[in-house]
PDB file of N, CA and C in Angstrom:
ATOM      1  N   UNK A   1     178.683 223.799 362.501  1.00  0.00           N
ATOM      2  CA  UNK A   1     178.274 224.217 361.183  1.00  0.00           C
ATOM      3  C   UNK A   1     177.611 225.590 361.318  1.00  0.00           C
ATOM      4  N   UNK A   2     178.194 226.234 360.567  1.00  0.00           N
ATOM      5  CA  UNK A   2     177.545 227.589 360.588  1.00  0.00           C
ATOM      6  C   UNK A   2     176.404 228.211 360.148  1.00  0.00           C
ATOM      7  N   UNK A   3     175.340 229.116 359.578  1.00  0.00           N
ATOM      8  CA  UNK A   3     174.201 229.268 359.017  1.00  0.00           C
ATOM      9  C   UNK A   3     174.527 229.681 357.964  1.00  0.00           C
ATOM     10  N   UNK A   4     175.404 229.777 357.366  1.00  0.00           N
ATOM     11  CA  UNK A   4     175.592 229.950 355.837  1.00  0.00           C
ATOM     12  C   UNK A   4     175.911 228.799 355.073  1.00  0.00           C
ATOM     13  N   UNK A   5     176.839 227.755 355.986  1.00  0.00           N
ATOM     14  CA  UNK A   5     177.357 226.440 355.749  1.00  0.00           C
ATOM     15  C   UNK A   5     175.433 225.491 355.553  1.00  0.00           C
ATOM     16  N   UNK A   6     175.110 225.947 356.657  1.00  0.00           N
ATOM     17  CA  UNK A   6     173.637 225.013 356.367  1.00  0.00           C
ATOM     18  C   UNK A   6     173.024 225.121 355.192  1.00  0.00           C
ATOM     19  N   UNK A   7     172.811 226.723 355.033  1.00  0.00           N
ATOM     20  CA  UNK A   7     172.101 227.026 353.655  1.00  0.00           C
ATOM     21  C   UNK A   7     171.999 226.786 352.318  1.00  0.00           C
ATOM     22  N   UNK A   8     173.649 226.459 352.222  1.00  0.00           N
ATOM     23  CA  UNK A   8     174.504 226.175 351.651  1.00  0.00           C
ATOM     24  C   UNK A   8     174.233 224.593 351.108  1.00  0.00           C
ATOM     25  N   UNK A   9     173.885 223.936 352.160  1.00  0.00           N
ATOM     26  CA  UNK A   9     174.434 222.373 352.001  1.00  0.00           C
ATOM     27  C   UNK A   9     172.634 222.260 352.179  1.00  0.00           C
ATOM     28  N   UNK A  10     171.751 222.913 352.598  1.00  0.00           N
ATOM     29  CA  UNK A  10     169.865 222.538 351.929  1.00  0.00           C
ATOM     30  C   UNK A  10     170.159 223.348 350.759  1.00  0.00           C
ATOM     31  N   UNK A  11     170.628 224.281 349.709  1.00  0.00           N
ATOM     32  CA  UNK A  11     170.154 224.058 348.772  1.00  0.00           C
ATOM     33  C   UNK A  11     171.142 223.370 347.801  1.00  0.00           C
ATOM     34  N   UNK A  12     172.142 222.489 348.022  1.00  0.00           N
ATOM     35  CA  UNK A  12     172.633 221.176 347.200  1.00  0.00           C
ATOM     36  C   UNK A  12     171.410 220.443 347.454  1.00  0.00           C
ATOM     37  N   UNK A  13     171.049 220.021 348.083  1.00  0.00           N
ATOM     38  CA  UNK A  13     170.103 218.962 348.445  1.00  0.00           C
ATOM     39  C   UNK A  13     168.907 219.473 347.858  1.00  0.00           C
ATOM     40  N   UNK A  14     168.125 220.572 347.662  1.00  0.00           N
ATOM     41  CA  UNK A  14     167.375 220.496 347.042  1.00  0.00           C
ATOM     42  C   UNK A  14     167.392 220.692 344.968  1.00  0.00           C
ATOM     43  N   UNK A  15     168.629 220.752 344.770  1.00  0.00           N
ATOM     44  CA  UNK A  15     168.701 220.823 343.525  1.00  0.00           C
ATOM     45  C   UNK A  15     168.881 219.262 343.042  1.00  0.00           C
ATOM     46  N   UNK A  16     169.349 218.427 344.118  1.00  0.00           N
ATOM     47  CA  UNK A  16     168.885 217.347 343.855  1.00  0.00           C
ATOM     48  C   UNK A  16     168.164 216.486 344.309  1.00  0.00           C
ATOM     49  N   UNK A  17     167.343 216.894 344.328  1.00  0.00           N
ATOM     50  CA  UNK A  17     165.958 216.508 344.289  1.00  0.00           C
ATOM     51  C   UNK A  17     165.536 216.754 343.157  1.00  0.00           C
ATOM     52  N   UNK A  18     165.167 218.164 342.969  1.00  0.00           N
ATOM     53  CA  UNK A  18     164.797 218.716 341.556  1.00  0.00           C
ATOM     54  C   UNK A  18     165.487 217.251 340.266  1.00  0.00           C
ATOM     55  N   UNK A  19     166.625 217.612 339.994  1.00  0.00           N
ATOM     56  CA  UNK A  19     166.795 216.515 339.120  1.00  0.00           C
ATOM     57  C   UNK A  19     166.840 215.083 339.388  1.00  0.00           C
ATOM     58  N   UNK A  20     166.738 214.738 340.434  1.00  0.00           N
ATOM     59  CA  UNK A  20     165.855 213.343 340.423  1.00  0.00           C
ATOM     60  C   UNK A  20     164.276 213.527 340.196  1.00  0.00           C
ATOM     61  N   UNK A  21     163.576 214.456 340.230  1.00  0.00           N
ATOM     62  CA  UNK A  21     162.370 214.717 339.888  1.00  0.00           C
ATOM     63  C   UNK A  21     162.358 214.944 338.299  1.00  0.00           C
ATOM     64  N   UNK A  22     162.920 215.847 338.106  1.00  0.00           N
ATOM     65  CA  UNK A  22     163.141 216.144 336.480  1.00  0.00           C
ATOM     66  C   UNK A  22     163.533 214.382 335.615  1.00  0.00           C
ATOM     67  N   UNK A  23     164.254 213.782 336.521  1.00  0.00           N
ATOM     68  CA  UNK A  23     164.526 212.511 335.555  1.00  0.00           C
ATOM     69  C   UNK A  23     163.484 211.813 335.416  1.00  0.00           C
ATOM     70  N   UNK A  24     162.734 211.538 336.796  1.00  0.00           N
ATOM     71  CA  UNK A  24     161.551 210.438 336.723  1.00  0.00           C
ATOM     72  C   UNK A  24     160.187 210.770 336.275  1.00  0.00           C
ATOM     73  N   UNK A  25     160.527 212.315 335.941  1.00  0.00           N
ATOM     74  CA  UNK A  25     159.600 212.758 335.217  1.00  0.00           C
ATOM     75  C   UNK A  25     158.840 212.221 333.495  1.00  0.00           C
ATOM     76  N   UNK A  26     157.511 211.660 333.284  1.00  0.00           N
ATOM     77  CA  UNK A  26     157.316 210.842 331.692  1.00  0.00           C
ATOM     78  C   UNK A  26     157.083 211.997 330.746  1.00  0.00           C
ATOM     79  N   UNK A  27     157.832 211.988 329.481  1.00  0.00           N
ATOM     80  CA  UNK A  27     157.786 213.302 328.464  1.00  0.00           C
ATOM     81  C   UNK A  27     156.031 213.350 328.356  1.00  0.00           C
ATOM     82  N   UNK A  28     156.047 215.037 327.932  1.00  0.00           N
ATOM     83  CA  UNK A  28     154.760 215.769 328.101  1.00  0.00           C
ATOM     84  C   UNK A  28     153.571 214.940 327.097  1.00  0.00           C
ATOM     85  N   UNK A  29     154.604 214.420 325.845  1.00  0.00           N
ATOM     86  CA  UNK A  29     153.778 214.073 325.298  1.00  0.00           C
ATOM     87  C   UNK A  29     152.457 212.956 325.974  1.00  0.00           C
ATOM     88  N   UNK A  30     153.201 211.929 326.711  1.00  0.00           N
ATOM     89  CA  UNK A  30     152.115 211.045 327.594  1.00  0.00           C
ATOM     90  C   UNK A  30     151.712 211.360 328.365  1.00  0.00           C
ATOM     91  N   UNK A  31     151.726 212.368 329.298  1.00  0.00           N
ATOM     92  CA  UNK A  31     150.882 213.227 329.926  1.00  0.00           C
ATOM     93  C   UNK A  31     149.539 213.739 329.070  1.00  0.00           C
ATOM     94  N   UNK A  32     149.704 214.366 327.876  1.00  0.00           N
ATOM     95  CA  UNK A  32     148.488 214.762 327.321  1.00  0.00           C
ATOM     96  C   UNK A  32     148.156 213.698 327.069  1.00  0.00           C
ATOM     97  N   UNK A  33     148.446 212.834 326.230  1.00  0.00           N
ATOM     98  CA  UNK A  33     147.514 211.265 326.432  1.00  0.00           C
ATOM     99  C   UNK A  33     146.911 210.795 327.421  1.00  0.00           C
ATOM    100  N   UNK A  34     147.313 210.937 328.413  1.00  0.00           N
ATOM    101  CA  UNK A  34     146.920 210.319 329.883  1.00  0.00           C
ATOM    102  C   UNK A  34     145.378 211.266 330.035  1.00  0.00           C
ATOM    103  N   UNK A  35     146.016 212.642 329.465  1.00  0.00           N
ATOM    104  CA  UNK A  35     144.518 213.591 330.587  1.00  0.00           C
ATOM    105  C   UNK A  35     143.635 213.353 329.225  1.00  0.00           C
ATOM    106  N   UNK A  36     143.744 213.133 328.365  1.00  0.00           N
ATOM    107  CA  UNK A  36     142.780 212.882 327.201  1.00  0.00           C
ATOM    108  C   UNK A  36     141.774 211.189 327.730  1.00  0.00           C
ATOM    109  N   UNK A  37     142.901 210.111 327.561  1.00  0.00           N
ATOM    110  CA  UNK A  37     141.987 208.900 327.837  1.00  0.00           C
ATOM    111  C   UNK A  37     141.867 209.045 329.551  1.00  0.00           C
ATOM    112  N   UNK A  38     141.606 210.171 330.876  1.00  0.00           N
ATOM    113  CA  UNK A  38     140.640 210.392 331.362  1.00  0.00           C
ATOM    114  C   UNK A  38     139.203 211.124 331.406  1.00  0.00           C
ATOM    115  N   UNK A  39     139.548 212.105 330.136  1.00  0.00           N
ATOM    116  CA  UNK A  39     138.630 212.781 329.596  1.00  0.00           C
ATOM    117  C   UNK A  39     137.292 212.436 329.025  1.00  0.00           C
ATOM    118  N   UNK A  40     137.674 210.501 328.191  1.00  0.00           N
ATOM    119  CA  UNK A  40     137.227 210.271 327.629  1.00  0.00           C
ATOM    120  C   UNK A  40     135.668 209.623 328.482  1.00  0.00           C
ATOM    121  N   UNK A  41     136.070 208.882 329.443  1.00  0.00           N
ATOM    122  CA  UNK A  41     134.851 208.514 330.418  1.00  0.00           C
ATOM    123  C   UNK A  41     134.351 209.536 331.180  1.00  0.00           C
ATOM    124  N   UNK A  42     134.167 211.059 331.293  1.00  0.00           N
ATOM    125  CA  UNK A  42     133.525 212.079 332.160  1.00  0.00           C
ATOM    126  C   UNK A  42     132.498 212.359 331.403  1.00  0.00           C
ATOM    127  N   UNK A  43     132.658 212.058 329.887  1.00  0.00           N
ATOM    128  CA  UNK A  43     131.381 212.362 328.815  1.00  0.00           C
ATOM    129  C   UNK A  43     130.664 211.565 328.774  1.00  0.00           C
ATOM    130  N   UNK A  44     131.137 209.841 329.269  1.00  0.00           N
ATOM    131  CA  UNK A  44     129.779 209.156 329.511  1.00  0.00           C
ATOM    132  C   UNK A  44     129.130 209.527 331.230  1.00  0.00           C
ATOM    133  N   UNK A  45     130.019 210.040 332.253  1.00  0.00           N
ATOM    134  CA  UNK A  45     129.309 210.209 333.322  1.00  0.00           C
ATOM    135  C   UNK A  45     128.335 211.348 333.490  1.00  0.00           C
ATOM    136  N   UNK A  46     128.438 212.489 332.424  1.00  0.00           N
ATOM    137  CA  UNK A  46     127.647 213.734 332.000  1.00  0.00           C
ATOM    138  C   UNK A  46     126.391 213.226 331.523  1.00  0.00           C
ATOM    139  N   UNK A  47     126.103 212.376 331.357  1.00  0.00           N
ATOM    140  CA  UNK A  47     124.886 211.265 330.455  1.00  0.00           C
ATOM    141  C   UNK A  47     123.897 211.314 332.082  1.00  0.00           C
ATOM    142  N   UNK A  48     124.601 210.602 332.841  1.00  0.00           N
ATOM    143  CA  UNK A  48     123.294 210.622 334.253  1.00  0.00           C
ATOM    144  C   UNK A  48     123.205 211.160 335.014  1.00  0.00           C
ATOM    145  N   UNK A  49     123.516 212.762 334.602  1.00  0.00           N
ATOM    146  CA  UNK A  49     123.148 213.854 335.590  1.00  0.00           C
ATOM    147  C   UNK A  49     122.406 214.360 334.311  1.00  0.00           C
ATOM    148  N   UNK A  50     122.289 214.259 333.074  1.00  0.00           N
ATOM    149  CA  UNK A  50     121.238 214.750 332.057  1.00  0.00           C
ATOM    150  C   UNK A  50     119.918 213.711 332.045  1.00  0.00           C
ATOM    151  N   UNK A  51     120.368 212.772 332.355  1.00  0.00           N
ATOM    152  CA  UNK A  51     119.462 211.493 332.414  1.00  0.00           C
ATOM    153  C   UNK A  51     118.110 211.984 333.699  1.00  0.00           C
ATOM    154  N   UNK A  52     118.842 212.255 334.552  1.00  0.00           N
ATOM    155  CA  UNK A  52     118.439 212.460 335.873  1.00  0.00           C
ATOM    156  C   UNK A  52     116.864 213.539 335.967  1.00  0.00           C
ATOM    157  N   UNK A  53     118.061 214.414 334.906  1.00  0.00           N
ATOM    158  CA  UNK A  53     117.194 215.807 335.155  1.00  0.00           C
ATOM    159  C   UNK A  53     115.830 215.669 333.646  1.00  0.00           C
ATOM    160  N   UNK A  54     115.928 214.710 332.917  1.00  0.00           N
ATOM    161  CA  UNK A  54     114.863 215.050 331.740  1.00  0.00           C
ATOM    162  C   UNK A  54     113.936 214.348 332.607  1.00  0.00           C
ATOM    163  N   UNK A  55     114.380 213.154 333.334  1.00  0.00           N
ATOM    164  CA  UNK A  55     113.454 212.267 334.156  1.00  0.00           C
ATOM    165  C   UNK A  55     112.374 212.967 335.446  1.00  0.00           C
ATOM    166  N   UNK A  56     112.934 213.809 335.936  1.00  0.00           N
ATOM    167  CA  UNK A  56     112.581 214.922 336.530  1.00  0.00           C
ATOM    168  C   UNK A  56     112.046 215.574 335.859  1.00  0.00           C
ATOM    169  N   UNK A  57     111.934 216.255 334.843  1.00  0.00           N
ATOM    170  CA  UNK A  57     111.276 216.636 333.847  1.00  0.00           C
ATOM    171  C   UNK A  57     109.742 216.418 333.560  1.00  0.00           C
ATOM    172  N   UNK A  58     109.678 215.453 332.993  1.00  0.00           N
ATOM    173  CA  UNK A  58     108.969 214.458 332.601  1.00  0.00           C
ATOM    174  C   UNK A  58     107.696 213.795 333.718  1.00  0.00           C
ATOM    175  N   UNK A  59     108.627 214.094 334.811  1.00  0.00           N
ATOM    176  CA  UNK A  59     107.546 213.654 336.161  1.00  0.00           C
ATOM    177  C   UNK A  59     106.973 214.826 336.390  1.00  0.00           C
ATOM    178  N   UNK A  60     107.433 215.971 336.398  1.00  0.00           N
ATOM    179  CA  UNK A  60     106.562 217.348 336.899  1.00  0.00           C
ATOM    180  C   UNK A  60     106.129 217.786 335.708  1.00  0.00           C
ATOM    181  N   UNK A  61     106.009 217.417 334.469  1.00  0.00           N
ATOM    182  CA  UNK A  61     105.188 217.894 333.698  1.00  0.00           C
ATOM    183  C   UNK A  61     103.842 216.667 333.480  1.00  0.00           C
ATOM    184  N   UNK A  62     104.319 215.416 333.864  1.00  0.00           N
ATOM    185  CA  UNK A  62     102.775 214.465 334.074  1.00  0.00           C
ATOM    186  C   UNK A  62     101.718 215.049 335.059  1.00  0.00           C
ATOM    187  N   UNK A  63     102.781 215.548 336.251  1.00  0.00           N
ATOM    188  CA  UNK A  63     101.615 216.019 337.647  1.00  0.00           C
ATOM    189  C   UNK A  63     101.483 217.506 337.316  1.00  0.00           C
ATOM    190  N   UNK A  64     101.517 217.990 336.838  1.00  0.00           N
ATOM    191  CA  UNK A  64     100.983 219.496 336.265  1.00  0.00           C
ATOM    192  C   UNK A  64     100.169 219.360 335.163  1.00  0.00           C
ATOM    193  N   UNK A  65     100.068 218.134 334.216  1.00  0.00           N
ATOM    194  CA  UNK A  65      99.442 218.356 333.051  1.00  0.00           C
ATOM    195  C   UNK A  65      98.259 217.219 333.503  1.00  0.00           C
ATOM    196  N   UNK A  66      98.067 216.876 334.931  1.00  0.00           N
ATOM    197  CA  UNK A  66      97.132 215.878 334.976  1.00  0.00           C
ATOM    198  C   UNK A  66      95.613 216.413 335.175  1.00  0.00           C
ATOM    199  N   UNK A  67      94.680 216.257 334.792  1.00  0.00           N
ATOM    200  CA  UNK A  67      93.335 216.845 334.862  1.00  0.00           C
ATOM    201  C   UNK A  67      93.131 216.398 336.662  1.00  0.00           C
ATOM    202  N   UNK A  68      92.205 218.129 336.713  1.00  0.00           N
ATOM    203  CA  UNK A  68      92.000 218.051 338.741  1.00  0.00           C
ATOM    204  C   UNK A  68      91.179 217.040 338.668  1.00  0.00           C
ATOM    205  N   UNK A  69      90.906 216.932 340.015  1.00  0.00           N
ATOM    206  CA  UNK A  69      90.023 215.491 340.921  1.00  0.00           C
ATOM    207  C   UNK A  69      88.696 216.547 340.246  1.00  0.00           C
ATOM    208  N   UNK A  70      87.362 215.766 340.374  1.00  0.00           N
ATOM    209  CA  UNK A  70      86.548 216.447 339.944  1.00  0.00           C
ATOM    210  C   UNK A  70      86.085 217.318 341.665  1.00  0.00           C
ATOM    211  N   UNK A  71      85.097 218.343 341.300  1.00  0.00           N
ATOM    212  CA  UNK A  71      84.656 218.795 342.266  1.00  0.00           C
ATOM    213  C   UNK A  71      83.397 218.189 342.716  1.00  0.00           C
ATOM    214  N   UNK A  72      82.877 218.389 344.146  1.00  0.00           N
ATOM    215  CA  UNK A  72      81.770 218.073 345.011  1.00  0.00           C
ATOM    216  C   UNK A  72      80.861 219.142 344.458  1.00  0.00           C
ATOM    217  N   UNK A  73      79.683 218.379 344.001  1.00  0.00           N
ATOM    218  CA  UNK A  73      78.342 219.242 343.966  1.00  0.00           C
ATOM    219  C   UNK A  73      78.442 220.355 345.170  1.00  0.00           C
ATOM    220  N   UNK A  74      77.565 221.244 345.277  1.00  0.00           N
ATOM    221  CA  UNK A  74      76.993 221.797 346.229  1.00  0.00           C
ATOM    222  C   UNK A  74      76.579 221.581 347.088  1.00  0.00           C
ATOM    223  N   UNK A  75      75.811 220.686 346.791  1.00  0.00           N
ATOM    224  CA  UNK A  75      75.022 220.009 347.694  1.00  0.00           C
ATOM    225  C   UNK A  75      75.263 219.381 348.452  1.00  0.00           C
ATOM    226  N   UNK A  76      76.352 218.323 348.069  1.00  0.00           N
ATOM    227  CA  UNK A  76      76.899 217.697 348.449  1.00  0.00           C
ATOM    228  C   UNK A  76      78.271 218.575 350.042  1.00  0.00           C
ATOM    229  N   UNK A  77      78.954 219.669 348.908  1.00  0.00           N
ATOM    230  CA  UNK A  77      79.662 220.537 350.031  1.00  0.00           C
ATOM    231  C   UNK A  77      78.895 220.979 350.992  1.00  0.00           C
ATOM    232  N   UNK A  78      77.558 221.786 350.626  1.00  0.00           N
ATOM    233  CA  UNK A  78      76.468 222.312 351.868  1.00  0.00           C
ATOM    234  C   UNK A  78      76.655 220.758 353.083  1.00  0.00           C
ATOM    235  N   UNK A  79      76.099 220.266 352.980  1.00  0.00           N
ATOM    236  CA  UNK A  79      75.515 218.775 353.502  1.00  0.00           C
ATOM    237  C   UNK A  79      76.995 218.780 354.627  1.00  0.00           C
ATOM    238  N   UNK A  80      78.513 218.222 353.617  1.00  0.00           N
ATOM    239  CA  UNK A  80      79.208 218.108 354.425  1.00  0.00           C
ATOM    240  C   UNK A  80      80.075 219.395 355.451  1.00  0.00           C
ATOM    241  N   UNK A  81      79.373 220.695 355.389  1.00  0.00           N
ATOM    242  CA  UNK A  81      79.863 221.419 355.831  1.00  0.00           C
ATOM    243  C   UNK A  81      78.654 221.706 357.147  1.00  0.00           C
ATOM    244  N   UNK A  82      77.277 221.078 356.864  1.00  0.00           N
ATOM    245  CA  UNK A  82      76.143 221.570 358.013  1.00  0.00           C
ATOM    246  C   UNK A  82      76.318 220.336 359.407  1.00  0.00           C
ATOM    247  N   UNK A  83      76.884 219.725 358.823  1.00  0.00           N
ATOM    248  CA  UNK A  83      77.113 218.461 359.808  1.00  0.00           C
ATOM    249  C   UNK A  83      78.775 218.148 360.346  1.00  0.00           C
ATOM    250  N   UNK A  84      79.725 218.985 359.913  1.00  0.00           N
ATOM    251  CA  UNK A  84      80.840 219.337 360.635  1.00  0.00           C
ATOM    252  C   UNK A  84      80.507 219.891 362.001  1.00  0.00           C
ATOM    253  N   UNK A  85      81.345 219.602 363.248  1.00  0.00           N
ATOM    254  CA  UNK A  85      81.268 219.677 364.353  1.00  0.00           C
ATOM    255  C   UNK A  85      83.173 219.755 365.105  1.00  0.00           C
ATOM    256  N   UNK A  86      83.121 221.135 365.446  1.00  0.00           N
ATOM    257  CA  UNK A  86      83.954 221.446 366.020  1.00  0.00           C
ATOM    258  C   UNK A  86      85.019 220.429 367.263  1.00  0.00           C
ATOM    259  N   UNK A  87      86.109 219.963 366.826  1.00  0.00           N
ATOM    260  CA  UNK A  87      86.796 218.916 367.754  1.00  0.00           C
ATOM    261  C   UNK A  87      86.765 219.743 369.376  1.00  0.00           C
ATOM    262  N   UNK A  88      86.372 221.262 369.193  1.00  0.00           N
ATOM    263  CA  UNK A  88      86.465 221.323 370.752  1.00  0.00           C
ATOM    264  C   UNK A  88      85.050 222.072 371.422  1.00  0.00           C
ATOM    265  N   UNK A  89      83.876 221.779 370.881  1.00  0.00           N
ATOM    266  CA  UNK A  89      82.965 222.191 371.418  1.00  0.00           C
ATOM    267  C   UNK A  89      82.780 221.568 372.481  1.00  0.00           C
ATOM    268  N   UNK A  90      83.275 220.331 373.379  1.00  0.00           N
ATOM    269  CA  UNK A  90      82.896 219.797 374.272  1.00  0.00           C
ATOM    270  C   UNK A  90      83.838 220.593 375.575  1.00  0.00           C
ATOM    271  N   UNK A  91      84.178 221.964 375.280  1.00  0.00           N
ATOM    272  CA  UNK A  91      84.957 222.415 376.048  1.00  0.00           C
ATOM    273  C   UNK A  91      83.750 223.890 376.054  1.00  0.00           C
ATOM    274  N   UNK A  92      82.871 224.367 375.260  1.00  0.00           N
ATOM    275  CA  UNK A  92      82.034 224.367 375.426  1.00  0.00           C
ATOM    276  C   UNK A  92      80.800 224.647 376.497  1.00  0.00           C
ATOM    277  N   UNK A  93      80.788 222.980 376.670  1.00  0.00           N
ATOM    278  CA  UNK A  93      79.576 222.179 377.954  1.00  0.00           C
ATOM    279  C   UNK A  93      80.035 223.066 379.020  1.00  0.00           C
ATOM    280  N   UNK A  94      79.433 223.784 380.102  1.00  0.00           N
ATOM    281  CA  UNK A  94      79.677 224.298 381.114  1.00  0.00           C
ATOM    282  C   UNK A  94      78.275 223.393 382.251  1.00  0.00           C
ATOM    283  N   UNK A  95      79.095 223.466 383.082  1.00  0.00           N
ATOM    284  CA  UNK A  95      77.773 222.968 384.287  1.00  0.00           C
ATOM    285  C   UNK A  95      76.418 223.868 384.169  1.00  0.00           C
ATOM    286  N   UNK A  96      75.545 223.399 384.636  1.00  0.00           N
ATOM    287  CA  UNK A  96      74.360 224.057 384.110  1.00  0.00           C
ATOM    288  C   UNK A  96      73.826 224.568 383.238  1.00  0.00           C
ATOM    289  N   UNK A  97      74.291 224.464 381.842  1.00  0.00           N
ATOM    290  CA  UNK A  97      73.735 224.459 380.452  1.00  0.00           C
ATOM    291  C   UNK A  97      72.471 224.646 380.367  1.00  0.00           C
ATOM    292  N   UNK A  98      71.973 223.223 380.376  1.00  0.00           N
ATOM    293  CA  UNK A  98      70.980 222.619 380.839  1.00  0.00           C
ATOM    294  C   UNK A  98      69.742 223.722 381.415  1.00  0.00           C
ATOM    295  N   UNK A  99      69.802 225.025 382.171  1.00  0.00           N
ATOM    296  CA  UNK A  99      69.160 225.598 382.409  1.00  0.00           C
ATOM    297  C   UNK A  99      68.487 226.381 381.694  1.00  0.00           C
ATOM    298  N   UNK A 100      69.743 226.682 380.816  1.00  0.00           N
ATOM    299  CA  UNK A 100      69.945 227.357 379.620  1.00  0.00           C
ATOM    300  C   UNK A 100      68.769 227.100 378.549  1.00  0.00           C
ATOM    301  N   UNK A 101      68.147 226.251 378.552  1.00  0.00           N
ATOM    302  CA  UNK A 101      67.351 225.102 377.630  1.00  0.00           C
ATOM    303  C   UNK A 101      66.298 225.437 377.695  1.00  0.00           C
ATOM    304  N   UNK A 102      65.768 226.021 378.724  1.00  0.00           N
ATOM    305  CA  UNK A 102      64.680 226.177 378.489  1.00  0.00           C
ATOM    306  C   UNK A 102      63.899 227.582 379.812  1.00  0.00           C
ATOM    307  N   UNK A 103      62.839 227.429 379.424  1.00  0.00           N
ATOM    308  CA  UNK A 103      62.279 228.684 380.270  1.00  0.00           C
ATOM    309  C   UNK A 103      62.316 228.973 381.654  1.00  0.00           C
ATOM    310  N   UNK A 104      62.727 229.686 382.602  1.00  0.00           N
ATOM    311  CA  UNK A 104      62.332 229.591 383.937  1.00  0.00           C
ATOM    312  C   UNK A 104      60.796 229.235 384.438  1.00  0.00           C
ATOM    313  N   UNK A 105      60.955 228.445 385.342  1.00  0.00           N
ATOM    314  CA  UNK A 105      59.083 228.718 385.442  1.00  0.00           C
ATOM    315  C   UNK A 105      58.916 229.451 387.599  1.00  0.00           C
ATOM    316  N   UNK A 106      58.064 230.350 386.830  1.00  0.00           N
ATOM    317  CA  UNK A 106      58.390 231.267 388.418  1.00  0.00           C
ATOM    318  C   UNK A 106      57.209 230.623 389.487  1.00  0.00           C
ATOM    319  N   UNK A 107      57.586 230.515 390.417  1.00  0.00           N
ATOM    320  CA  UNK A 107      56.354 230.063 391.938  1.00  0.00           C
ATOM    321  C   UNK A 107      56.106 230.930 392.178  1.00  0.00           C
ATOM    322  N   UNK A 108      54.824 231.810 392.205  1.00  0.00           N
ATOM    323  CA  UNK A 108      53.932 232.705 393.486  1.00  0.00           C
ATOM    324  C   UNK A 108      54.380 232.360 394.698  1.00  0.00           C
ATOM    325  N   UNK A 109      54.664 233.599 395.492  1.00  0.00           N
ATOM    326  CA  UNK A 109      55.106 233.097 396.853  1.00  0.00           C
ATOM    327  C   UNK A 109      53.813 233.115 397.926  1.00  0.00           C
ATOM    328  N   UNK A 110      52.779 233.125 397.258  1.00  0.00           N
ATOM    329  CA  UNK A 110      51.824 233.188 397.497  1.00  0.00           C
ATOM    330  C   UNK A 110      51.452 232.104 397.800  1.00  0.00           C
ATOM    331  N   UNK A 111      50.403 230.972 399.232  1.00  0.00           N
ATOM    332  CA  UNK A 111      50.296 229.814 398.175  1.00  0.00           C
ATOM    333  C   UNK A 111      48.911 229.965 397.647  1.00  0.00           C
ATOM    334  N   UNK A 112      48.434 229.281 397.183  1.00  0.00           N
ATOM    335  CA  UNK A 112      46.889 228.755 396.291  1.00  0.00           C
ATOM    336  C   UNK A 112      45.906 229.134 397.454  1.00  0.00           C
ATOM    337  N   UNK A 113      45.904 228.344 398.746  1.00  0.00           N
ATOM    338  CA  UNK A 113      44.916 228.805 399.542  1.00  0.00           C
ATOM    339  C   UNK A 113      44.395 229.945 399.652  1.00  0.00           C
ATOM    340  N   UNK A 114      45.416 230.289 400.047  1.00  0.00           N
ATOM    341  CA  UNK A 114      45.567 232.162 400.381  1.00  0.00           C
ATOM    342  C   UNK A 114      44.727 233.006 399.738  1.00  0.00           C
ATOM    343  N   UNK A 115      44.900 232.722 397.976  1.00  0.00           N
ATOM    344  CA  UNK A 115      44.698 233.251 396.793  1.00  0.00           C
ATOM    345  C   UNK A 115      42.884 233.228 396.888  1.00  0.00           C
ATOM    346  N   UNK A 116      42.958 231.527 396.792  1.00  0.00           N
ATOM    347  CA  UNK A 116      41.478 231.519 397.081  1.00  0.00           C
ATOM    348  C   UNK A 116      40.247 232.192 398.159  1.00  0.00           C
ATOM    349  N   UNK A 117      40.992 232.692 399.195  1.00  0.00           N
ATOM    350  CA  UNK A 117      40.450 232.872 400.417  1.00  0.00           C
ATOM    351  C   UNK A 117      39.779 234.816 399.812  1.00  0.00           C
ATOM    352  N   UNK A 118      41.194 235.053 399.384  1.00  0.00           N
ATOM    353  CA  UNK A 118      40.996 236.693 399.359  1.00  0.00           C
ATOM    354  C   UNK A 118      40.413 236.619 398.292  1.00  0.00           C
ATOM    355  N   UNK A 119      39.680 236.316 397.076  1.00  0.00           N
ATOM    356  CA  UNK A 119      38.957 236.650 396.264  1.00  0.00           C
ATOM    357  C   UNK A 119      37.563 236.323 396.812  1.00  0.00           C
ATOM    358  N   UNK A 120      37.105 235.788 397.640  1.00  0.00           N
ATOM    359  CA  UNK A 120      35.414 235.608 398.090  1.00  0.00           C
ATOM    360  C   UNK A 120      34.937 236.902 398.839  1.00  0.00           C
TER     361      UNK A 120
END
């Protein structure tokens, strides 16, 4: 078979196809019926994506329109802010702190005897 003979004999074959398609084809008119009564249920599914969003709505305008927590006296803030304590002051503590605390107290290298002897 030659390549013109082929070409030849796919497009018989596809012209019928075509009119076996063209036959089993349903007139236009029930087609527009068809896309109409699917049309008709997308307008109730448009309902709970509007549903969705007033509900949403409705929730962020309760928590925006809700009166604040009241505030802490002063006093009350002073108080809990003088008695806060740093989670890492215990890093802080160094060995010998403790010295830190308080005054040196110095020894005369002198002792007491001595002292006493040279003042007479």
């Amino acid at each position: 078979m030659s390549g013109k003979d082929a070409d030849q004999k796919l497009a018989r074959l596809f012209k019928e196809q075509r009119r076996a398609d063209e036959a089993s084809a349903p007139p236009f008119r029930e087609l527009l019926a068809r896309a109409r009564a699917r049309s008709a249920p997308q307008r109730r599914q448009i309902r709970w994506p509007a549903l969705a969003a007033a509900a949403i709505a409705i929730v962020a305008a309760v928590l925006l329109l809700r009166p604040p927590p009241p505030e802490p006296s002063r006093a009350v803030a002073a108080a809990t802010l003088a008695a806060w304590k740093a989670p890492t002051d215990v890093f802080l503590q160094t060995p010998g702190v403790e010295l830190l605390d308080r005054l040196p107290v110095l020894v005369s290298s002198v002792p007491q005897a001595t002292l006493a002897v040279s003042h007479r």
